[in-house]
Structure formats: C-alpha cells, structure tokens
C-alpha atoms as a PDB file:
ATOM      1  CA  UNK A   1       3.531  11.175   2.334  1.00  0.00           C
ATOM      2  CA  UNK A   2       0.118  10.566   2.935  1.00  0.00           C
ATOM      3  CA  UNK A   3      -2.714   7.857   2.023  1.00  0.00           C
ATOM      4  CA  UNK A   4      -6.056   9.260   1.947  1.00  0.00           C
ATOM      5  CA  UNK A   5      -8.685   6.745   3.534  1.00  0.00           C
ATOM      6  CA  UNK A   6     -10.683   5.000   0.980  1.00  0.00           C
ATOM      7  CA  UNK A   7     -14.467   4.642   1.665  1.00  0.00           C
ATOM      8  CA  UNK A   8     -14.012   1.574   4.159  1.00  0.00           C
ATOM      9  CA  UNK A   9     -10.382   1.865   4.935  1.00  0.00           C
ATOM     10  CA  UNK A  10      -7.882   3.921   7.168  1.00  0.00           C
ATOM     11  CA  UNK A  11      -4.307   3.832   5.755  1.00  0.00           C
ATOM     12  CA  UNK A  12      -0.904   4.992   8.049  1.00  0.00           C
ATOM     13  CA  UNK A  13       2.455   3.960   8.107  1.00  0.00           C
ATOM     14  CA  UNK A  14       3.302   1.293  10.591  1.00  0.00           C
ATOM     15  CA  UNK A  15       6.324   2.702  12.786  1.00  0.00           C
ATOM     16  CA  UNK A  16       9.225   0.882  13.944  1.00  0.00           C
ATOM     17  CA  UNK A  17       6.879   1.132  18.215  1.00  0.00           C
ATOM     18  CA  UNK A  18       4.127  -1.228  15.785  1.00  0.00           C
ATOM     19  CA  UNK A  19       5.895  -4.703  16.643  1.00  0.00           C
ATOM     20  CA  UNK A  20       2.768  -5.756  18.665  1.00  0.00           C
ATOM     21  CA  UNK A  21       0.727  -5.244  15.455  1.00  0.00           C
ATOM     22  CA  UNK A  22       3.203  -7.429  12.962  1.00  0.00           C
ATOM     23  CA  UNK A  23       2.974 -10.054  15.777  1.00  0.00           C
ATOM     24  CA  UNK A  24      -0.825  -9.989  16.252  1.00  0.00           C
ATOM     25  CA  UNK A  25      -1.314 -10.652  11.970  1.00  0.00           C
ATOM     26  CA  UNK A  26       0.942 -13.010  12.243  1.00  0.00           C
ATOM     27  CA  UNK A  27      -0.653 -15.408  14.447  1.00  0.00           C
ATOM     28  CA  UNK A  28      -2.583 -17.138  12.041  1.00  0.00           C
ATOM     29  CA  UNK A  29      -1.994 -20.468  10.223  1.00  0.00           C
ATOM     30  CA  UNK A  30      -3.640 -19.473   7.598  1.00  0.00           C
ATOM     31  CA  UNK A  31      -1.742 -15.949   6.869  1.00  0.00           C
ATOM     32  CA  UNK A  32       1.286 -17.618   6.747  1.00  0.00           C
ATOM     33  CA  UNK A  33       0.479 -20.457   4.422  1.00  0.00           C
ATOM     34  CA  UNK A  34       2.311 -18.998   1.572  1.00  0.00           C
ATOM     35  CA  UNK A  35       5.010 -17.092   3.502  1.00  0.00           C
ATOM     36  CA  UNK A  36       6.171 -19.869   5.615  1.00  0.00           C
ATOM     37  CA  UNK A  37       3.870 -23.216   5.420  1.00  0.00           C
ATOM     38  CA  UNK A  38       1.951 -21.838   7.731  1.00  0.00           C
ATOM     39  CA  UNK A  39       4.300 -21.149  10.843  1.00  0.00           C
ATOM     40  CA  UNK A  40       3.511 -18.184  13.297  1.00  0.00           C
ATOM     41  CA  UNK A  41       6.163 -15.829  13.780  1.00  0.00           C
ATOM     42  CA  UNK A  42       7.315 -15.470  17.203  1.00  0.00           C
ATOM     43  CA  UNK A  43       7.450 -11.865  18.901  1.00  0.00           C
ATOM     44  CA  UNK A  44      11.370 -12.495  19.316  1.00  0.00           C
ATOM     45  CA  UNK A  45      11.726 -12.706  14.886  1.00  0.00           C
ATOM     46  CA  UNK A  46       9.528  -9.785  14.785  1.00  0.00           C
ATOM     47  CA  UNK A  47      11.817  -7.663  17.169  1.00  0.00           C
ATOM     48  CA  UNK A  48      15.299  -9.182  15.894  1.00  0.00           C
ATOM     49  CA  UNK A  49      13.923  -9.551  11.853  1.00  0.00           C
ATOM     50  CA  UNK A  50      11.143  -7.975  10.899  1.00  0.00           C
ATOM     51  CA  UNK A  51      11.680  -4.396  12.675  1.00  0.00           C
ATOM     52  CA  UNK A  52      14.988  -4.277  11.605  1.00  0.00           C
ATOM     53  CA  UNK A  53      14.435  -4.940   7.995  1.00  0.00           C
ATOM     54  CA  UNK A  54      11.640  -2.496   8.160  1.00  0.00           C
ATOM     55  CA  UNK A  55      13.905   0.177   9.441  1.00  0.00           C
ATOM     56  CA  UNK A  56      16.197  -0.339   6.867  1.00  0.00           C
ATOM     57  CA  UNK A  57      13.321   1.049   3.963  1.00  0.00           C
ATOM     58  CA  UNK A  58      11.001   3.270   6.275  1.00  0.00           C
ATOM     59  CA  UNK A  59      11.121   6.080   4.139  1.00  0.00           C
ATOM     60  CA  UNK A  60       7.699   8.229   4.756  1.00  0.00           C
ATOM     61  CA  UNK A  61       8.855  10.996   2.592  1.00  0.00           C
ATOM     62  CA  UNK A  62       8.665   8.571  -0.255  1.00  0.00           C
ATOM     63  CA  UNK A  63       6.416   6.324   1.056  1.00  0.00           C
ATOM     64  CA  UNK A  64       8.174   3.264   1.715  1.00  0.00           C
ATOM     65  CA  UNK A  65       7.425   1.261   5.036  1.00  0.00           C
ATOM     66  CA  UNK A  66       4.281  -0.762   5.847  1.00  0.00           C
ATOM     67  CA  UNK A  67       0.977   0.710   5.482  1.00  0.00           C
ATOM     68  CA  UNK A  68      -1.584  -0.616   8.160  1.00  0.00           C
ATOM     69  CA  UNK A  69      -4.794  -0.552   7.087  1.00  0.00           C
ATOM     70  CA  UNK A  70      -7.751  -0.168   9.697  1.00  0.00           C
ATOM     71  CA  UNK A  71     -11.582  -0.444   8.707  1.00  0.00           C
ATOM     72  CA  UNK A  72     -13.227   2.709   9.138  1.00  0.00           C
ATOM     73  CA  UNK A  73     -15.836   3.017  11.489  1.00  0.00           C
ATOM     74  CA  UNK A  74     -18.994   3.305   9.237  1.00  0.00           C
ATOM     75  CA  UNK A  75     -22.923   3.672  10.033  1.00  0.00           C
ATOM     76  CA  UNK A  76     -23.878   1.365   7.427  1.00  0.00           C
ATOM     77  CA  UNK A  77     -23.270  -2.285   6.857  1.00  0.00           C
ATOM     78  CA  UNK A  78     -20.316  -1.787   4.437  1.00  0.00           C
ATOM     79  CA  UNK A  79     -17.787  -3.320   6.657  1.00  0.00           C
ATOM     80  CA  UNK A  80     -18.842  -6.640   7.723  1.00  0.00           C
ATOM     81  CA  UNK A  81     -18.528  -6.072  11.292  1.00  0.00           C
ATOM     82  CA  UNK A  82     -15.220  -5.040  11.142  1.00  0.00           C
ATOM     83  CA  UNK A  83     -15.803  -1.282  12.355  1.00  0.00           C
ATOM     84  CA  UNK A  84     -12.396   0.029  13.785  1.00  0.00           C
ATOM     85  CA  UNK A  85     -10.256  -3.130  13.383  1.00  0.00           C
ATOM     86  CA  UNK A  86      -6.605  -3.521  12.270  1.00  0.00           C
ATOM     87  CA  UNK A  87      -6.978  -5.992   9.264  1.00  0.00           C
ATOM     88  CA  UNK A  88      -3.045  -6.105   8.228  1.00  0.00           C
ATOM     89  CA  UNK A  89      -0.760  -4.129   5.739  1.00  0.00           C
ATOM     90  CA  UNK A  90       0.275  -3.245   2.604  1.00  0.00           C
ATOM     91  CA  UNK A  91       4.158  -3.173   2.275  1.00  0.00           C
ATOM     92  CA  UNK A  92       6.463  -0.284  -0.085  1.00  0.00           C
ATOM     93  CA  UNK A  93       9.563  -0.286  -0.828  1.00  0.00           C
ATOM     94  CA  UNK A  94      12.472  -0.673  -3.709  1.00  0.00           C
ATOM     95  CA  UNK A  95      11.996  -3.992  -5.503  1.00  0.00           C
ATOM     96  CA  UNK A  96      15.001  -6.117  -4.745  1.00  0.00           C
ATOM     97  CA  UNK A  97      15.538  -3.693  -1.879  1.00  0.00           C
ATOM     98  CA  UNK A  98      17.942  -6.284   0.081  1.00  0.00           C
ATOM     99  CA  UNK A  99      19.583  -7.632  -2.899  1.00  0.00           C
ATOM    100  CA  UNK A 100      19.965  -4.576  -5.665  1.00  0.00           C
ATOM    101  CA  UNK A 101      17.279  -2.258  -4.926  1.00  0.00           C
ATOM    102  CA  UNK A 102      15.516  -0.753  -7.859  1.00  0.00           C
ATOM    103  CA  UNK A 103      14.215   2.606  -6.488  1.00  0.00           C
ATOM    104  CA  UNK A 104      12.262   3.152  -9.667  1.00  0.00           C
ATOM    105  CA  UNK A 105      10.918   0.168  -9.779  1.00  0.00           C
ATOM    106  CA  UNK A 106       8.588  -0.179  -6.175  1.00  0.00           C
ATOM    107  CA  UNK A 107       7.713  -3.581  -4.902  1.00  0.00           C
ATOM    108  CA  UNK A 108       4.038  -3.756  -3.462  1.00  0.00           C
ATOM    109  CA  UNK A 109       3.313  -7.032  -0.907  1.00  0.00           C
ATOM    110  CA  UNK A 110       0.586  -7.177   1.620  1.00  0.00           C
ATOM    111  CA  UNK A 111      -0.614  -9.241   4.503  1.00  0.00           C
ATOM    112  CA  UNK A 112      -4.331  -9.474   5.918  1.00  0.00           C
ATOM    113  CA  UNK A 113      -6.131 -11.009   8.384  1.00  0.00           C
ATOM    114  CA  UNK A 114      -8.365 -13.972   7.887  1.00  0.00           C
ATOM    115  CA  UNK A 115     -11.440 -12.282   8.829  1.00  0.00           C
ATOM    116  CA  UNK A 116     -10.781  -9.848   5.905  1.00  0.00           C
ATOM    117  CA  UNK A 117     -10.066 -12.034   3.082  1.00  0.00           C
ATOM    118  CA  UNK A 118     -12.450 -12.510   0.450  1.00  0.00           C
ATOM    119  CA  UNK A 119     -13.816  -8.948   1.139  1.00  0.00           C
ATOM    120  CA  UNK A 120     -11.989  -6.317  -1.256  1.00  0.00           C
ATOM    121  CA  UNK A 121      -9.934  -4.904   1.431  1.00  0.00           C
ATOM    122  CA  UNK A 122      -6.437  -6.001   0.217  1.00  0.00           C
ATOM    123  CA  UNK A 123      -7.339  -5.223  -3.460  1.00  0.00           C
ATOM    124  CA  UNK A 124      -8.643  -1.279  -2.117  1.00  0.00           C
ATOM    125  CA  UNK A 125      -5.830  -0.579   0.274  1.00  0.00           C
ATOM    126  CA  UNK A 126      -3.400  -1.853  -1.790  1.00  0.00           C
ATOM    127  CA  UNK A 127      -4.859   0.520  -4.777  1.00  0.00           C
ATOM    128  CA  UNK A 128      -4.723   2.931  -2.590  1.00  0.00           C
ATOM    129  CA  UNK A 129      -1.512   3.247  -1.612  1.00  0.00           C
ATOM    130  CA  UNK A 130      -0.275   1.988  -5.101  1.00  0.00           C
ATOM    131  CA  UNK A 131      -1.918   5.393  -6.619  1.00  0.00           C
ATOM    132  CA  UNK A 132      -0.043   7.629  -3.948  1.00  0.00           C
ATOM    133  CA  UNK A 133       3.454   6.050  -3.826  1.00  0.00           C
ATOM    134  CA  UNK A 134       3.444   5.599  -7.927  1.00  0.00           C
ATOM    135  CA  UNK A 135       2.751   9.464  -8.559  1.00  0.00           C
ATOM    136  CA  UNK A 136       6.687  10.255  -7.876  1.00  0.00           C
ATOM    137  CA  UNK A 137       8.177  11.402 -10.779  1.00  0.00           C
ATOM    138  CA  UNK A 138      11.159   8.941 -10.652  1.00  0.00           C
ATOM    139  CA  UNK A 139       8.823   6.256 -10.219  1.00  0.00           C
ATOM    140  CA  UNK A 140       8.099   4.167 -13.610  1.00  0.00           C
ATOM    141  CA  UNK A 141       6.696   0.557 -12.318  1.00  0.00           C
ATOM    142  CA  UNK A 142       5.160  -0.862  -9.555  1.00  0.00           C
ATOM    143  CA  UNK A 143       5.694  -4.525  -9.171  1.00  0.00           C
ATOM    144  CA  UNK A 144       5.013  -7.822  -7.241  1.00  0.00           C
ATOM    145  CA  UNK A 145       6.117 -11.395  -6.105  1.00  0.00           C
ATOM    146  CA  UNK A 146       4.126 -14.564  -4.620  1.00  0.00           C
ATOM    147  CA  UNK A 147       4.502 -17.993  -4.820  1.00  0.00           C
ATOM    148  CA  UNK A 148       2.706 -19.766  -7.904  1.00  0.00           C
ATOM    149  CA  UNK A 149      -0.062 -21.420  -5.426  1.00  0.00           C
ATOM    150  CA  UNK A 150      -0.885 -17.934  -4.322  1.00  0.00           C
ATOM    151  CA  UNK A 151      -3.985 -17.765  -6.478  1.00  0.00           C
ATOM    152  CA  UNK A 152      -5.780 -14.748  -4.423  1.00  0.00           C
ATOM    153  CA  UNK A 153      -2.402 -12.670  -4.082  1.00  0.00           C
ATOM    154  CA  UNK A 154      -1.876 -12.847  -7.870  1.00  0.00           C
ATOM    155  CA  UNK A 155      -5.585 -12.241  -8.880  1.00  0.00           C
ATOM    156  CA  UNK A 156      -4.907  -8.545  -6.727  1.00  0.00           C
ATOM    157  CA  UNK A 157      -1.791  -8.084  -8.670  1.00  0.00           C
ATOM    158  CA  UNK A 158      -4.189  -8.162 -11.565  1.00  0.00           C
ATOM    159  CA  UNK A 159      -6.733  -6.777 -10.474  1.00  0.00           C
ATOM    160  CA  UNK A 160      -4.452  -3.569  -9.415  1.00  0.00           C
ATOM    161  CA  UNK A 161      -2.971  -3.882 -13.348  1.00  0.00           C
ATOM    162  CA  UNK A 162      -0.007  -5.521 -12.942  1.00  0.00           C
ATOM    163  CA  UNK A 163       0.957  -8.346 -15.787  1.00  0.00           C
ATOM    164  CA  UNK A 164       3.068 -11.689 -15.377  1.00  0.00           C
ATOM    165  CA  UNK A 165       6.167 -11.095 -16.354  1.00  0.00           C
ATOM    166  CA  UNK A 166       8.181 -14.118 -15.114  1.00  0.00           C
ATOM    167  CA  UNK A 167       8.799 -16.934 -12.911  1.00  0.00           C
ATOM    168  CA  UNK A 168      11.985 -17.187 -10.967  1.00  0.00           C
ATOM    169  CA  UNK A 169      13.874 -17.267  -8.009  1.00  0.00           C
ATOM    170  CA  UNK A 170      12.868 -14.174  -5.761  1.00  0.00           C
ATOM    171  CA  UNK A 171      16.117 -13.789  -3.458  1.00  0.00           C
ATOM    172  CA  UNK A 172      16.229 -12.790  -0.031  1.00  0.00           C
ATOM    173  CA  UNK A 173      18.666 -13.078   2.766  1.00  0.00           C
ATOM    174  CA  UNK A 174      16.120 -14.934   4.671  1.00  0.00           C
ATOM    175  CA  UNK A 175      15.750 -17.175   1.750  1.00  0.00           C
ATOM    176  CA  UNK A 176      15.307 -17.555  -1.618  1.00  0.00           C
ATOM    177  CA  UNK A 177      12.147 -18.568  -3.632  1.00  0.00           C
ATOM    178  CA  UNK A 178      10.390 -19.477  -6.400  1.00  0.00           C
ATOM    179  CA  UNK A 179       8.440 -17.173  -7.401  1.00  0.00           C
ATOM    180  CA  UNK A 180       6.198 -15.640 -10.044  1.00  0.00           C
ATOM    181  CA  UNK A 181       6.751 -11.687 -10.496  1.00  0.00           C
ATOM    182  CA  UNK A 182       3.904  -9.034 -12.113  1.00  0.00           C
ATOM    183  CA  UNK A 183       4.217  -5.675 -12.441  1.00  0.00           C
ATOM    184  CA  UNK A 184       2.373  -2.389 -14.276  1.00  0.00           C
ATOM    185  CA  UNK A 185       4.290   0.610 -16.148  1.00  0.00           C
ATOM    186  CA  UNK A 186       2.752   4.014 -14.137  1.00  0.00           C
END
C-alpha cells in the first residue's frame, strides 16, 4: 500500500532497519511530554521495545506500520525551511492491537518533531494516510487515544473528523492510561 505525497509532505513506511530514525524523534523533551513526562527514549528501548512491537503490526499490504513523513523539497517558501527533513510519523494499526485488536476498527497516533509543530504537518500527513488505509473494504472506523492535557493531539483528531467518544483507561503492556478516545465512521 501506498501514500501518495501531499503538496509539502513525503509519506513511506518506516521499516524494522529505521531504529536510528525512532531514536532521533525521540530525543526531545518536549515530544515526549505526553508519552512519558518528557523522558527520552534510549536507543537500547527502541531496539528491545519499540522495533519489536512494530514488527508485530508491520503489515504494508494493509497499511499498518509507521508512516515517516519527510518535507518535500519545494522551490517556494511553503515549508518553513524544512526542505528534505524527517519531521516524525504517523502510526497504523488495529486499535487495541496488543490487548484485543480490532482490525476493523484502525487506531491512528503520530509523533513530530518540535520544529514542525504548529505548522499543519501532523494534521496533512495524518489525513493522508487516514484516506489511504480507511478505503479497505473491511475497514469501518478510524480511531484515536491521547491523554486529556493533549490539547493539540485532540484538536487533529478533530480536525481529521474524529468525535469524543469516551474517557478511560487505554491499556497497554507497557502501561495503562487514562485516556480520552475519538474516532470517525469511514
């Protein structure tokens, strides 16, 4: 499955080689405010946690993985500088997929760069890939989790369509949450 770029954005599935990548976006106090308190992730829990878990729903046939997202190299001033970078990712896969995955029901997430926020790019790629993944027939919602306090993660789920539907522990074997979840019908 395929993402077609957007005007300002390249879109490809992260592969399981990409640790360097989750470890680089992960760096940042401020991307892991809501994740974590702010903790970076070390390059050990991305190679014994975070590749692991994503080889366990890489599915590019269906779509499911990581998408990274990459500003496009542009002529004009429509990318703030950013011409070429690696801003972050847009994550696919079953809601619930480590606890009782829902493979109708797909759980979008994503993860950007500071330097990106506050610029569209999460909102586009994550539309993006929303459009492609959610045109499978068995397919009938898309849906997504953040903490309460994550005001800019839950005005994208809104602005990509997605209504509140509850608040309530989002479990994980790496933890459990509170959580508020949204989701939109396709």
């Amino acid at each position: 499955m395929l993402v077609a770029n957007t005007s300002r954005l390249q879109l490809s599935l992260i592969t399981l080689d990409d640790s360097a990548l989750l470890f680089e976006l992960d760096q940042d106090e401020r991307v892991m405010h809501f994740l974590n308190g702010g903790h970076k992730t070390t390059q050990h829990q991305i190679d014994t946690v975070m590749i692991p878990r994503l080889a366990q729903y890489l599915n590019p046939a269906k779509g499911w993985g990581l998408w990274k997202v990459q500003a496009l190299t542009c002529a004009d001033n429509d990318n703030h500088g950013l011409s070429g970078a690696y801003l972050g990712w847009v994550l696919v896969r079953p809601m619930h997929f480590f606890t009782q995955a829902q493979p109708h029901n797909l759980e979008l997430g994503w993860r950007f760069k500071h330097i990106s926020w506050g610029k569209g790019y999460a909102t586009e790629a994550a539309q993006a890939v929303m459009d492609v993944v959610s045109a499978v027939d068995e397919v009938t919602n898309v849906s997504a989790v953040a903490i309460e306090e994550n005001l800019a993660s839950i005005a994208i789920m809104k602005k990509l369509g997605m209504t509140f539907q509850h608040k309530s522990i989002h479990r994980d074997p790496l933890g459990d949450t509170e959580a508020v979840f949204y989701q939109k019908e396709v």
